[in-house]
PDB file of N, CA and C in Angstrom:
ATOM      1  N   UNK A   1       0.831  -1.194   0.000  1.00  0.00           N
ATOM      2  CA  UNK A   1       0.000   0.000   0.000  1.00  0.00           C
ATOM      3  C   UNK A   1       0.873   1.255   0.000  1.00  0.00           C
ATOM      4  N   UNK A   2       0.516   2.131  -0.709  1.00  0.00           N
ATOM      5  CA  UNK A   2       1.083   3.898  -0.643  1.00  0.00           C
ATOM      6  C   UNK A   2       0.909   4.228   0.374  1.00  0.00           C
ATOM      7  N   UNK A   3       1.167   5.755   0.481  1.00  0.00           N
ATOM      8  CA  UNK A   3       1.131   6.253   1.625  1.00  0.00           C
ATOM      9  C   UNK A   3      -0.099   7.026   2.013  1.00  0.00           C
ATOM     10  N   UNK A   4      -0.463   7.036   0.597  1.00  0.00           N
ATOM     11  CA  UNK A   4      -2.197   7.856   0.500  1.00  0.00           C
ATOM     12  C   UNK A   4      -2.902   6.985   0.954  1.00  0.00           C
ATOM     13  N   UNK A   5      -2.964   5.532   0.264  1.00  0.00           N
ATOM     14  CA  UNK A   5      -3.856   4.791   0.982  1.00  0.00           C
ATOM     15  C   UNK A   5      -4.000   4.046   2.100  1.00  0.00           C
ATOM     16  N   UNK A   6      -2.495   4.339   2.536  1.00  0.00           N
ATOM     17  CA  UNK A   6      -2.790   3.506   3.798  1.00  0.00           C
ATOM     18  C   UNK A   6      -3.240   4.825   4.855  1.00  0.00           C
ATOM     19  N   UNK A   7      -2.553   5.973   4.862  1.00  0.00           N
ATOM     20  CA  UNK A   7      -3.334   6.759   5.350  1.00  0.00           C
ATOM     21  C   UNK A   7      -4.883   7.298   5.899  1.00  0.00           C
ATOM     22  N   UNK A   8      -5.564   7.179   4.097  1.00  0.00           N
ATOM     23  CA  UNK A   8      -7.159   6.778   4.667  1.00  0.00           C
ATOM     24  C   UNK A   8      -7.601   5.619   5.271  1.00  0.00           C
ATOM     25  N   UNK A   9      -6.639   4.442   4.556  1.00  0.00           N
ATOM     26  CA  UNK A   9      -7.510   3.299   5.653  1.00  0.00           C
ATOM     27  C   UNK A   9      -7.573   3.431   6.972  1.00  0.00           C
ATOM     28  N   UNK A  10      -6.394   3.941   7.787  1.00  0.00           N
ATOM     29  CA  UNK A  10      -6.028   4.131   9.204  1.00  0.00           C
ATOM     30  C   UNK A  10      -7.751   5.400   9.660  1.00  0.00           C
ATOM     31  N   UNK A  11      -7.739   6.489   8.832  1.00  0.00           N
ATOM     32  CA  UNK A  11      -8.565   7.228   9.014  1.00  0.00           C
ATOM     33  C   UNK A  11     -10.098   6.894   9.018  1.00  0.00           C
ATOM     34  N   UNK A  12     -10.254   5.740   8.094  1.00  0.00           N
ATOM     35  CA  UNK A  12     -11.290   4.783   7.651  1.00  0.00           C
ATOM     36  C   UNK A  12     -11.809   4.202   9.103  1.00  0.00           C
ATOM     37  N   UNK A  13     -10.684   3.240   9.758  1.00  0.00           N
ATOM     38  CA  UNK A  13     -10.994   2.757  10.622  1.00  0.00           C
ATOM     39  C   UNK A  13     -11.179   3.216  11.805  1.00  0.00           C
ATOM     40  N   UNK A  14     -10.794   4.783  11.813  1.00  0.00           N
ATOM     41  CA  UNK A  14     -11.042   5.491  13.091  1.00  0.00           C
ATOM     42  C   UNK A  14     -12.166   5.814  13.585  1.00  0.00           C
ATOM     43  N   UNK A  15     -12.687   6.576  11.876  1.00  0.00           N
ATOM     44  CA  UNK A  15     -14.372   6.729  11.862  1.00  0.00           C
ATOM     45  C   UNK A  15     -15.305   5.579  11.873  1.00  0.00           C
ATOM     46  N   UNK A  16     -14.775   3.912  11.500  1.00  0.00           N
ATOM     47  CA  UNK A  16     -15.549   3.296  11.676  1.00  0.00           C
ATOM     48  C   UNK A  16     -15.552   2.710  12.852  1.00  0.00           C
ATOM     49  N   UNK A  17     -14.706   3.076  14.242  1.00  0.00           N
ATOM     50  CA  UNK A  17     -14.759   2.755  15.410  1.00  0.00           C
ATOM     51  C   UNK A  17     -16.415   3.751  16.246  1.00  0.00           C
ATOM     52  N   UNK A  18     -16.315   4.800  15.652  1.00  0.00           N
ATOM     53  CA  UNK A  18     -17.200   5.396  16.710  1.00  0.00           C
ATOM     54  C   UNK A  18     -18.887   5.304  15.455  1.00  0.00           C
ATOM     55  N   UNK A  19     -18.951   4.791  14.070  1.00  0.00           N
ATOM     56  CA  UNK A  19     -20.065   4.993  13.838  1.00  0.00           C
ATOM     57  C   UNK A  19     -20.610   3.293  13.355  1.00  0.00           C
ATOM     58  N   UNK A  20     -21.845   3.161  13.269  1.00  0.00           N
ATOM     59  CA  UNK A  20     -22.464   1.643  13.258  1.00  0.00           C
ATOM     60  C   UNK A  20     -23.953   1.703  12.706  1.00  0.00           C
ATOM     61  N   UNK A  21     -23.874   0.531  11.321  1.00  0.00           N
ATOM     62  CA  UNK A  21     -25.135   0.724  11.144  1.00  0.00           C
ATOM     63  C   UNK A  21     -26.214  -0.117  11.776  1.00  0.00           C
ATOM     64  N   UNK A  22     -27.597   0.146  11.717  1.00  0.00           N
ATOM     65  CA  UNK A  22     -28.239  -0.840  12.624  1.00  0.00           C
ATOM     66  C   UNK A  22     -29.504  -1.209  11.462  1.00  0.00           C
ATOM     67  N   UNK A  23     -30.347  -2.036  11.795  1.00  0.00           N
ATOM     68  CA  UNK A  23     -31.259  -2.256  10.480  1.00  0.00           C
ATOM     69  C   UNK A  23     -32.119  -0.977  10.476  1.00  0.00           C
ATOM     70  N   UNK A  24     -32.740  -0.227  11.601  1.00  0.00           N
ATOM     71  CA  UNK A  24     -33.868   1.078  11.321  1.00  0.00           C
ATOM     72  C   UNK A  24     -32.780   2.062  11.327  1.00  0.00           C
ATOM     73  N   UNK A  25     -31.272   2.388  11.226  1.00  0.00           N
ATOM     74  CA  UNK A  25     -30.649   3.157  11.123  1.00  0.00           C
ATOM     75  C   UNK A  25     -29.183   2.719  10.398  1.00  0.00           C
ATOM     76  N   UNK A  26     -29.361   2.577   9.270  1.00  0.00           N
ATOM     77  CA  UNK A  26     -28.121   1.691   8.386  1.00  0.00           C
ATOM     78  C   UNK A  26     -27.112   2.729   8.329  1.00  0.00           C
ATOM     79  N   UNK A  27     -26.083   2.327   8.133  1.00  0.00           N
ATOM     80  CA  UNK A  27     -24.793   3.016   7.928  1.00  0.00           C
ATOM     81  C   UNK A  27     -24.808   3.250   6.236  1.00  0.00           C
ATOM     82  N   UNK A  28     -24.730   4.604   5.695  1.00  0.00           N
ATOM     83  CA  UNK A  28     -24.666   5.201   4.270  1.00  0.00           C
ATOM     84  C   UNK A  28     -23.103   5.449   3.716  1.00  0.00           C
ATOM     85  N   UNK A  29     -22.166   3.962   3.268  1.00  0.00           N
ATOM     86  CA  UNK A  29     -21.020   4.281   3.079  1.00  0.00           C
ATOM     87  C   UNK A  29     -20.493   4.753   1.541  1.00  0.00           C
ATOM     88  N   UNK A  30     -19.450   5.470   1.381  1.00  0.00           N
ATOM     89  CA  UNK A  30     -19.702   6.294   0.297  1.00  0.00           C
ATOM     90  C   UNK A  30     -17.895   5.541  -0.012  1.00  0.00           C
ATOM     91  N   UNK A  31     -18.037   4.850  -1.402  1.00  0.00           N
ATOM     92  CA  UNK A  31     -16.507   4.579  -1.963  1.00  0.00           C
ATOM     93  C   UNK A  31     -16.551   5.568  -3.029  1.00  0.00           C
ATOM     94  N   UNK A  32     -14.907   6.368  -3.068  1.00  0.00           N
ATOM     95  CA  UNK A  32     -15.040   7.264  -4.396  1.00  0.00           C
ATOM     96  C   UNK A  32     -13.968   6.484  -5.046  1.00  0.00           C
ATOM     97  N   UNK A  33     -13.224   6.333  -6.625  1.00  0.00           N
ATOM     98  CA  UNK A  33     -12.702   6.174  -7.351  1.00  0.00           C
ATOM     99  C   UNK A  33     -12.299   7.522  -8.350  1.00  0.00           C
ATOM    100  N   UNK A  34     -11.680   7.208  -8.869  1.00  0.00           N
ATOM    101  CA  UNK A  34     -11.122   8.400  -9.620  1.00  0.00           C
ATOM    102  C   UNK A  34     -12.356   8.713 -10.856  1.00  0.00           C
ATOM    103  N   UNK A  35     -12.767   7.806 -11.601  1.00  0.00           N
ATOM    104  CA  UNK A  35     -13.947   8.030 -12.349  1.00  0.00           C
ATOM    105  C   UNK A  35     -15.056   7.592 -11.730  1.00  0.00           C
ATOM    106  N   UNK A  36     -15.226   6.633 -11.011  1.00  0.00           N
ATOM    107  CA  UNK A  36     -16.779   6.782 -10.442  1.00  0.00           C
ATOM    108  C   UNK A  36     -17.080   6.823  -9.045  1.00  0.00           C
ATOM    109  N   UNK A  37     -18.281   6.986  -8.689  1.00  0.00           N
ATOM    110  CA  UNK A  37     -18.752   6.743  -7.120  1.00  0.00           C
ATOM    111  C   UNK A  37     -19.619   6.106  -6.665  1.00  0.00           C
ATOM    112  N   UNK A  38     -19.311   5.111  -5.147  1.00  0.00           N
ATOM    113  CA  UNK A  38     -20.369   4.075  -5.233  1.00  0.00           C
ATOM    114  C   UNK A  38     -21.310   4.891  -3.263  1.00  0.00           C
ATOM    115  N   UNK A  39     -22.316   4.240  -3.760  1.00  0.00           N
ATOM    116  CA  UNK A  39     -23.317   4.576  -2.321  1.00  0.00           C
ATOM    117  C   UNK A  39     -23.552   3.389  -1.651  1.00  0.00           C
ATOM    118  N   UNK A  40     -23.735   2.663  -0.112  1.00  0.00           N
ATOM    119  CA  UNK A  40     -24.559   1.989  -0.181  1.00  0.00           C
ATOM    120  C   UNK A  40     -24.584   1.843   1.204  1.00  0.00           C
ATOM    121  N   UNK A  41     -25.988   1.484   1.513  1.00  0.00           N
ATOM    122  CA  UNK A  41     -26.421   1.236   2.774  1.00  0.00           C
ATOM    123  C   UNK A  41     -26.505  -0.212   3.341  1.00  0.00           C
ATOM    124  N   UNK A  42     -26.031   0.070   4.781  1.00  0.00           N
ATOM    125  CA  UNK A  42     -25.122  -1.456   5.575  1.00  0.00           C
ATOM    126  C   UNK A  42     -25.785  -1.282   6.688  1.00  0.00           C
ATOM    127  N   UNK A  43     -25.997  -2.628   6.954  1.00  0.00           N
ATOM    128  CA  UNK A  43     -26.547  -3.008   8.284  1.00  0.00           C
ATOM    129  C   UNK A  43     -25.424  -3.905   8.922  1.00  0.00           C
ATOM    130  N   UNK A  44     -24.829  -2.983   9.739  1.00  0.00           N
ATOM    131  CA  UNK A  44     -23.435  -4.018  10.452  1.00  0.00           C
ATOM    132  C   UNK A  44     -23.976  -4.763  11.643  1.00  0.00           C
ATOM    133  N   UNK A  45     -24.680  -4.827  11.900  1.00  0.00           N
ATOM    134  CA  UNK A  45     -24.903  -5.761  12.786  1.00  0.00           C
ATOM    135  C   UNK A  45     -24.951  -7.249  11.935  1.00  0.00           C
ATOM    136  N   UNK A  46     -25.645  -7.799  11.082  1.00  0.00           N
ATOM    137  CA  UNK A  46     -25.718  -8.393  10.229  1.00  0.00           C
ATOM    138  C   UNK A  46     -24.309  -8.598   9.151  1.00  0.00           C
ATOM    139  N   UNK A  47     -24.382  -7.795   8.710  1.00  0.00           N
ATOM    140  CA  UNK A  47     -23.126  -7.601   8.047  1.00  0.00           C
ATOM    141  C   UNK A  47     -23.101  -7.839   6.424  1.00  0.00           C
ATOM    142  N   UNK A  48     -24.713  -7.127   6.194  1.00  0.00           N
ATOM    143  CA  UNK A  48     -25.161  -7.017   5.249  1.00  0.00           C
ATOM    144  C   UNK A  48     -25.984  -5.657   4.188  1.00  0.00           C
ATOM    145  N   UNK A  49     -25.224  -6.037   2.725  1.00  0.00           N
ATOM    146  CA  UNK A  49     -25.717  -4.386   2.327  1.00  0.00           C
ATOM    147  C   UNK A  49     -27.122  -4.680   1.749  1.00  0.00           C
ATOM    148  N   UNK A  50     -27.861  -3.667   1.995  1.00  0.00           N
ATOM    149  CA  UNK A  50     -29.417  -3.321   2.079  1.00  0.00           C
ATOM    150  C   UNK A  50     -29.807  -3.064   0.542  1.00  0.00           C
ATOM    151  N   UNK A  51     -29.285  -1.618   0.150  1.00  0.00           N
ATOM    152  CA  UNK A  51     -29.117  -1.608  -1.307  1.00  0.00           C
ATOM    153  C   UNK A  51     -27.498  -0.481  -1.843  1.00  0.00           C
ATOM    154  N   UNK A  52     -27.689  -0.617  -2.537  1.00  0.00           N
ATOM    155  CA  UNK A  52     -26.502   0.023  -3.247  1.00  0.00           C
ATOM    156  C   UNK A  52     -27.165   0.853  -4.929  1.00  0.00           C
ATOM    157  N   UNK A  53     -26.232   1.761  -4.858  1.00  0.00           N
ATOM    158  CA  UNK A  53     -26.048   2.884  -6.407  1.00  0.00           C
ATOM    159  C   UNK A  53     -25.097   2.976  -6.630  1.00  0.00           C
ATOM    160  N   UNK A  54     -24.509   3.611  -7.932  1.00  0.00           N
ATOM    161  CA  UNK A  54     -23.005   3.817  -8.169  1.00  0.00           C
ATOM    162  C   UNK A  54     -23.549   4.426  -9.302  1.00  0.00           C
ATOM    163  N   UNK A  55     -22.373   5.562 -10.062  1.00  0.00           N
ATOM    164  CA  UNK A  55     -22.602   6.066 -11.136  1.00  0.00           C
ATOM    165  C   UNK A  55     -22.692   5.211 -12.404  1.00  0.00           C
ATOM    166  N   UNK A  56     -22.440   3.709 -12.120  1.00  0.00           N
ATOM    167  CA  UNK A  56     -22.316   3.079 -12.638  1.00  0.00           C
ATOM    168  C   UNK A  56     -23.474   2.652 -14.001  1.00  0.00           C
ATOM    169  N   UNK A  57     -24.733   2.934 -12.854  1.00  0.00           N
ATOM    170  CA  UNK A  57     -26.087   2.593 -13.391  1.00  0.00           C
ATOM    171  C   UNK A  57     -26.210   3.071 -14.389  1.00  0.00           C
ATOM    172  N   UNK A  58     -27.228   2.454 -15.308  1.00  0.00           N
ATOM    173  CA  UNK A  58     -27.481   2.879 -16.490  1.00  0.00           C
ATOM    174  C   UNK A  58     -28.373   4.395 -16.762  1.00  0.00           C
ATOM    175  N   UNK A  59     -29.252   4.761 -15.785  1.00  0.00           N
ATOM    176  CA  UNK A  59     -30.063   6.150 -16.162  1.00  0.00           C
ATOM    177  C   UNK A  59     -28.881   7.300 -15.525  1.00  0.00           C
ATOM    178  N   UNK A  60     -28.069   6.641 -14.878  1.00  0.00           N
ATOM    179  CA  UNK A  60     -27.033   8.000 -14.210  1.00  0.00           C
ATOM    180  C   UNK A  60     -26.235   8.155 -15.265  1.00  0.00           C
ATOM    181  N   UNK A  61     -24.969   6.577 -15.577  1.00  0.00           N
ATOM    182  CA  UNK A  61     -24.590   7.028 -16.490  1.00  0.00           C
ATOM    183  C   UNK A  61     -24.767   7.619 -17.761  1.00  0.00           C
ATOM    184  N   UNK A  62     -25.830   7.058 -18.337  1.00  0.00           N
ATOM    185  CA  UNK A  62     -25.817   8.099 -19.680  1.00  0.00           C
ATOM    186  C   UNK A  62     -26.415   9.603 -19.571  1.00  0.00           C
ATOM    187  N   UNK A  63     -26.370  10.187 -18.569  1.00  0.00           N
ATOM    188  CA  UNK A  63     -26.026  11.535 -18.609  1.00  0.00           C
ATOM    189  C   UNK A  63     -24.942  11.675 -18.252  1.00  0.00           C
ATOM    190  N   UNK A  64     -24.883  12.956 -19.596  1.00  0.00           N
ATOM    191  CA  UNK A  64     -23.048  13.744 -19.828  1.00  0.00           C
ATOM    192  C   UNK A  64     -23.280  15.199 -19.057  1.00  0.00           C
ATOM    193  N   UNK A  65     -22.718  14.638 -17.474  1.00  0.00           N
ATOM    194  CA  UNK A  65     -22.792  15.586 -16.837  1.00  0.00           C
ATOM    195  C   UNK A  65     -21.315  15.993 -16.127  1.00  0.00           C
ATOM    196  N   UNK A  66     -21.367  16.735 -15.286  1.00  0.00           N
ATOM    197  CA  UNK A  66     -19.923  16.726 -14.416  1.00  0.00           C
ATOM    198  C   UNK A  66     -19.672  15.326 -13.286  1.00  0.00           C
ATOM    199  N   UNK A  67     -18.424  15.162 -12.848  1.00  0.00           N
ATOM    200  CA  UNK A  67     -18.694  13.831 -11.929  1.00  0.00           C
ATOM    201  C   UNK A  67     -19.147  14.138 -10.777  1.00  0.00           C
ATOM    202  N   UNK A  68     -19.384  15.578 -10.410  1.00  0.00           N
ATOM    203  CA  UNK A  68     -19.624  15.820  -8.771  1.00  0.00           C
ATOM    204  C   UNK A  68     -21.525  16.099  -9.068  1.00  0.00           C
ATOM    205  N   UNK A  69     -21.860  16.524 -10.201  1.00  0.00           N
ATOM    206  CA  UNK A  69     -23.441  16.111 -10.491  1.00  0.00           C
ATOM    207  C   UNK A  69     -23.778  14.905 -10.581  1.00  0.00           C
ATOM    208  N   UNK A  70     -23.006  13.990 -11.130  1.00  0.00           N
ATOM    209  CA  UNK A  70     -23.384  12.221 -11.100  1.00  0.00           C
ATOM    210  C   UNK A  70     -23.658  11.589  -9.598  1.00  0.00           C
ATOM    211  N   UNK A  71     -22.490  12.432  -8.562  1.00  0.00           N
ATOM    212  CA  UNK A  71     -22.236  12.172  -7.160  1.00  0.00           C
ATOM    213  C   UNK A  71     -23.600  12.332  -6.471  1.00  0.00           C
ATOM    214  N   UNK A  72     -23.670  13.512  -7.045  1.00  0.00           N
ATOM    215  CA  UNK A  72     -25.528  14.109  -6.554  1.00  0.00           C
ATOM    216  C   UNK A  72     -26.465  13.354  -6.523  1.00  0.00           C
ATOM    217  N   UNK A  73     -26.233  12.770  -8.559  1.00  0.00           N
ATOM    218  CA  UNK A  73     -27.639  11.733  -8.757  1.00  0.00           C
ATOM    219  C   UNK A  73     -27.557  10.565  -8.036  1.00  0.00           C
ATOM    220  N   UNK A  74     -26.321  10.293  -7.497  1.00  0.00           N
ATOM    221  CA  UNK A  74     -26.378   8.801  -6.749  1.00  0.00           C
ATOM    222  C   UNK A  74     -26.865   8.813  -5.100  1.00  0.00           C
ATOM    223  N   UNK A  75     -26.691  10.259  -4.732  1.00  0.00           N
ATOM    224  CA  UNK A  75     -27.066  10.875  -3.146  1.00  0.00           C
ATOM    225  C   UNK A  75     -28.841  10.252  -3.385  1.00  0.00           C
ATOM    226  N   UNK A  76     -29.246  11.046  -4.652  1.00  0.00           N
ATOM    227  CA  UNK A  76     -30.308  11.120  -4.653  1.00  0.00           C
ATOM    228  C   UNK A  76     -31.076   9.599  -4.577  1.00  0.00           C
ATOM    229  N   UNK A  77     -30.370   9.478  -5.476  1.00  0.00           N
ATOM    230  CA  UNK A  77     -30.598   6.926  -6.014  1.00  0.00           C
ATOM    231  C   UNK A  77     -30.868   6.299  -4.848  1.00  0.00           C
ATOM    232  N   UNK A  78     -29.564   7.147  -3.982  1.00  0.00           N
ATOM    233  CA  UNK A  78     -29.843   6.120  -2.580  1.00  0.00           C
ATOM    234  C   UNK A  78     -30.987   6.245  -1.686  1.00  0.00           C
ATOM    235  N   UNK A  79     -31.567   7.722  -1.597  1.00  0.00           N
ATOM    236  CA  UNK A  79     -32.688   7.670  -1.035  1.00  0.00           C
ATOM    237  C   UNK A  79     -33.691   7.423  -1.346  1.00  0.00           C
ATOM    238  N   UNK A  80     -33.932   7.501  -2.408  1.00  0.00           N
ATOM    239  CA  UNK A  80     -35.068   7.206  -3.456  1.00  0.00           C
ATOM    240  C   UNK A  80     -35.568   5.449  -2.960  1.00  0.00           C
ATOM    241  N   UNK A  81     -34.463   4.783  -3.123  1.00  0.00           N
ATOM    242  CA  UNK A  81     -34.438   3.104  -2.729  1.00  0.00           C
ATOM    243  C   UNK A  81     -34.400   2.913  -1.338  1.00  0.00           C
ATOM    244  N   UNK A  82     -33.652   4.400  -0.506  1.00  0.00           N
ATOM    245  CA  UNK A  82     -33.841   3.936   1.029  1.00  0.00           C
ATOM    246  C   UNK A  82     -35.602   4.437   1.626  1.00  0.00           C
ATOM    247  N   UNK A  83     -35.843   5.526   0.995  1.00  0.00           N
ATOM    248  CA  UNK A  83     -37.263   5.314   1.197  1.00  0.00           C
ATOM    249  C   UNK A  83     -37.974   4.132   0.885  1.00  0.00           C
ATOM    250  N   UNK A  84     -37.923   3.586  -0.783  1.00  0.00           N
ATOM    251  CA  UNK A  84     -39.064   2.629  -1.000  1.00  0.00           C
ATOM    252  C   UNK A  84     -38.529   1.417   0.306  1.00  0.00           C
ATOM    253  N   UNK A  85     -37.879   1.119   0.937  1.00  0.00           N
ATOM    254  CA  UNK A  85     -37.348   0.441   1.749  1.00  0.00           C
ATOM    255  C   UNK A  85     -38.360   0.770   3.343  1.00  0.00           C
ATOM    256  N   UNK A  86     -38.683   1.992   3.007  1.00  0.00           N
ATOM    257  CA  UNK A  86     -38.877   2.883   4.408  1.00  0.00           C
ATOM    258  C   UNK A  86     -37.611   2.723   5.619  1.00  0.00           C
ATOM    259  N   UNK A  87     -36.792   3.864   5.036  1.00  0.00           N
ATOM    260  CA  UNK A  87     -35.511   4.120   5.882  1.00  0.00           C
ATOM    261  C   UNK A  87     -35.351   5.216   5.750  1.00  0.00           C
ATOM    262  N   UNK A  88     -35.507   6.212   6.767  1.00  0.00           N
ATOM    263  CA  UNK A  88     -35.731   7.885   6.810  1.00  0.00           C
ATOM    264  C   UNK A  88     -34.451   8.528   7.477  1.00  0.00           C
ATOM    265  N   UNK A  89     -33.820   7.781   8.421  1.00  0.00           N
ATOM    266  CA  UNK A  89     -32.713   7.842   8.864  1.00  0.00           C
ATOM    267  C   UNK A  89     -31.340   7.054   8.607  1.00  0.00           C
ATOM    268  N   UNK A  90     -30.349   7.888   8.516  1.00  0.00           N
ATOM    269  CA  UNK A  90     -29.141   6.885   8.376  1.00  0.00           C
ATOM    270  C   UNK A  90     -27.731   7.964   8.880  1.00  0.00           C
ATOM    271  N   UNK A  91     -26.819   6.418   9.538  1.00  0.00           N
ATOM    272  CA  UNK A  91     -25.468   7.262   9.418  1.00  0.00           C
ATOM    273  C   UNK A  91     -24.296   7.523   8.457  1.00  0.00           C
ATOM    274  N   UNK A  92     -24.248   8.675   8.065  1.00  0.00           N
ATOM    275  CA  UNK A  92     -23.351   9.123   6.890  1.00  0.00           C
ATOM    276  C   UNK A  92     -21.732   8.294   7.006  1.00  0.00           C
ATOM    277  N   UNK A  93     -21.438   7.759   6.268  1.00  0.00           N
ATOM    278  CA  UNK A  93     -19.805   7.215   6.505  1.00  0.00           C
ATOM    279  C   UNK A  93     -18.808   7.976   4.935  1.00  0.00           C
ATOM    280  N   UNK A  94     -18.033   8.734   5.518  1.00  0.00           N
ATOM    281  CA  UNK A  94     -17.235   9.076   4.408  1.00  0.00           C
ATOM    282  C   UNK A  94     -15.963   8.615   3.873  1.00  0.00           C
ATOM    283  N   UNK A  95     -16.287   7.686   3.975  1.00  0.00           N
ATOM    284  CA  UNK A  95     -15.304   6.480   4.012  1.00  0.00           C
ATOM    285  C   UNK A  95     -13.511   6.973   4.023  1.00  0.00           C
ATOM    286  N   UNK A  96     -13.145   7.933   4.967  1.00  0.00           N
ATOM    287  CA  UNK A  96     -11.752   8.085   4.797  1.00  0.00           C
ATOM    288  C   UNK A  96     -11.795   9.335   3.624  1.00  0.00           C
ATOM    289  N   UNK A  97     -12.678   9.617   3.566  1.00  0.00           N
ATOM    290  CA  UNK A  97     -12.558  10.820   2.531  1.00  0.00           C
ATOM    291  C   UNK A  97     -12.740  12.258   3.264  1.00  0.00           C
ATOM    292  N   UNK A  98     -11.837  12.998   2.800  1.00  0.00           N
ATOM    293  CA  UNK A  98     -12.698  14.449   3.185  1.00  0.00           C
ATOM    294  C   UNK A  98     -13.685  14.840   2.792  1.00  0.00           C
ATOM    295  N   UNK A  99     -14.741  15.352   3.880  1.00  0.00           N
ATOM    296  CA  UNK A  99     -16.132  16.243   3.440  1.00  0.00           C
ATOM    297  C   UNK A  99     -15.834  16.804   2.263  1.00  0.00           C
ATOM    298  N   UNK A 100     -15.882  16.911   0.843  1.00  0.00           N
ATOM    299  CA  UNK A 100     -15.585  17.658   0.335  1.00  0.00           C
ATOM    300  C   UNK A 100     -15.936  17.278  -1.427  1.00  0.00           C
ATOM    301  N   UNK A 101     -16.316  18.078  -2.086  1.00  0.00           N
ATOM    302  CA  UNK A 101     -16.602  18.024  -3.357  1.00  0.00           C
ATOM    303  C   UNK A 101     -17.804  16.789  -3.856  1.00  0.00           C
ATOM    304  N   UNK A 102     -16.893  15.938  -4.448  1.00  0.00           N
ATOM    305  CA  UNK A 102     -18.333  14.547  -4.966  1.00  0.00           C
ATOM    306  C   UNK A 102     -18.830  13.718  -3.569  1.00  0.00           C
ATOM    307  N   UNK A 103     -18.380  13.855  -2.736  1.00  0.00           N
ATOM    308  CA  UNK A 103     -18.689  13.126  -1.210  1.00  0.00           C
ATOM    309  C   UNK A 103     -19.364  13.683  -0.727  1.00  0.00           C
ATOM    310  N   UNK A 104     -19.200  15.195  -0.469  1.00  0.00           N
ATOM    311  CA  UNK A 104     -20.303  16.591   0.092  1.00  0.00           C
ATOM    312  C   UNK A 104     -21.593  15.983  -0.996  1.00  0.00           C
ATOM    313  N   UNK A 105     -21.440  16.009  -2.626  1.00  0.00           N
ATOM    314  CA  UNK A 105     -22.404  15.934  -3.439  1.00  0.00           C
ATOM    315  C   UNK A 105     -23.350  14.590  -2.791  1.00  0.00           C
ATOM    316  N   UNK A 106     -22.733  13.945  -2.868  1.00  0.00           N
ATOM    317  CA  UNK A 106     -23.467  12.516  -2.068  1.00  0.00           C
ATOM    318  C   UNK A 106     -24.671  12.809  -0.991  1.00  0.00           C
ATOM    319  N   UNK A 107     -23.829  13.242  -0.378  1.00  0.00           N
ATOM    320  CA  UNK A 107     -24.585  13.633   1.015  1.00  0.00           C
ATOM    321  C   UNK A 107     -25.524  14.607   1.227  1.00  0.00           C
ATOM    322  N   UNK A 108     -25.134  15.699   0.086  1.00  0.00           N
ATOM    323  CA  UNK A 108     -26.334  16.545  -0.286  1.00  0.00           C
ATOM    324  C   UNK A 108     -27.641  16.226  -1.117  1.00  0.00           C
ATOM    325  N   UNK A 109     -27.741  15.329  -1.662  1.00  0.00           N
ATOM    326  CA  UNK A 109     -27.969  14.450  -2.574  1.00  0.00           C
ATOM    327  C   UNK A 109     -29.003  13.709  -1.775  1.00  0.00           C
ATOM    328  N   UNK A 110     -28.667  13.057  -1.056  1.00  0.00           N
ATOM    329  CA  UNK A 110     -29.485  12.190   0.207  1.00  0.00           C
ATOM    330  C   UNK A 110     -30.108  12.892   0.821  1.00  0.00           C
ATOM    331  N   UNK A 111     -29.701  14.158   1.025  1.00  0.00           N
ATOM    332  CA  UNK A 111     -30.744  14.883   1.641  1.00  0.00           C
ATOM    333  C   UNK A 111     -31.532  15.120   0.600  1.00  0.00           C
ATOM    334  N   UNK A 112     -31.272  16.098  -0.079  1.00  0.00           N
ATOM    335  CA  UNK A 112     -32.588  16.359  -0.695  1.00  0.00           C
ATOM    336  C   UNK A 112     -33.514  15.273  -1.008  1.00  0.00           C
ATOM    337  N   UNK A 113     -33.307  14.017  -1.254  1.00  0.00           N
ATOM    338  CA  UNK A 113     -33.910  13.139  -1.396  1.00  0.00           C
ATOM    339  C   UNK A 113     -35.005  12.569  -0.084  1.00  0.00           C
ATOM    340  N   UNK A 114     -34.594  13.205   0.843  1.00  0.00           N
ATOM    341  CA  UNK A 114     -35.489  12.717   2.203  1.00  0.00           C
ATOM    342  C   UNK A 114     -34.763  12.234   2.547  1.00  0.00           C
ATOM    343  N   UNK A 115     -33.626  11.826   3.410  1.00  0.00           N
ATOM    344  CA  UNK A 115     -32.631  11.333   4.046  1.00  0.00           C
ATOM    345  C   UNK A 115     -32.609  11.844   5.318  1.00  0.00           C
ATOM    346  N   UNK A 116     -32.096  11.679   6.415  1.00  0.00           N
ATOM    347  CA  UNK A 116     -31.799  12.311   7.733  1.00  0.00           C
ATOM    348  C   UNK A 116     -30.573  12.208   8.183  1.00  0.00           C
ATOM    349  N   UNK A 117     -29.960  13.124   8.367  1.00  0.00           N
ATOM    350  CA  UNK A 117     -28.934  12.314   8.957  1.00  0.00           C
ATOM    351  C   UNK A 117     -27.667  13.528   9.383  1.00  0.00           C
TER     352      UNK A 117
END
């Protein structure tokens, strides 16, 4: 491992010491990549994911948009599916990332979508 990544993992695991998802309050973990971004909601007690988005999808990807608007549409994906689920609350995990740019988009994203958190 580099020094970048071992860095966030250490940071990864710091934040995942104090946060936990539960089934009426899932954990919303956010992986970024250099071209895409994935969403998905975890129930750690179980140790199982609930649902998942990524820019990956077919109605996100074929819009030619910016990647921190794709980030948005996937904030949005996830709530959209964490509602039909009925899940109004969740804890945000930024997976080792800084608050910041397509991760902020995520999370803004979820909110507007009806999210809590």
């Amino acid at each position: 491992m580099n020094n970048k990544s071992s860095a966030r993992q250490k940071i990864k695991f710091r934040i995942r010491k104090k946060i936990n998802g539960v089934a009426v309050k899932p954990r919303l973990s956010v992986f970024r990549s250099n071209a895409e971004i994935y969403a998905q909601l975890v129930n750690d007690d179980n140790g199982v994911t609930i649902a998942s988005v990524s820019s990956k999808d077919k109605n996100i990807a074929a819009q030619k948009v910016a990647k921190t608007q794709k980030s948005k549409m996937v904030g949005s994906a996830i709530a959209l599916k964490a509602t039909e689920l009925g899940i109004t609350t969740v804890v945000f995990d930024r997976g080792g990332y800084i608050y910041h740019g397509r991760v902020k988009a995520v999370a803004e994203g979820a909110r507007e979508g009806g999210l809590q958190f």
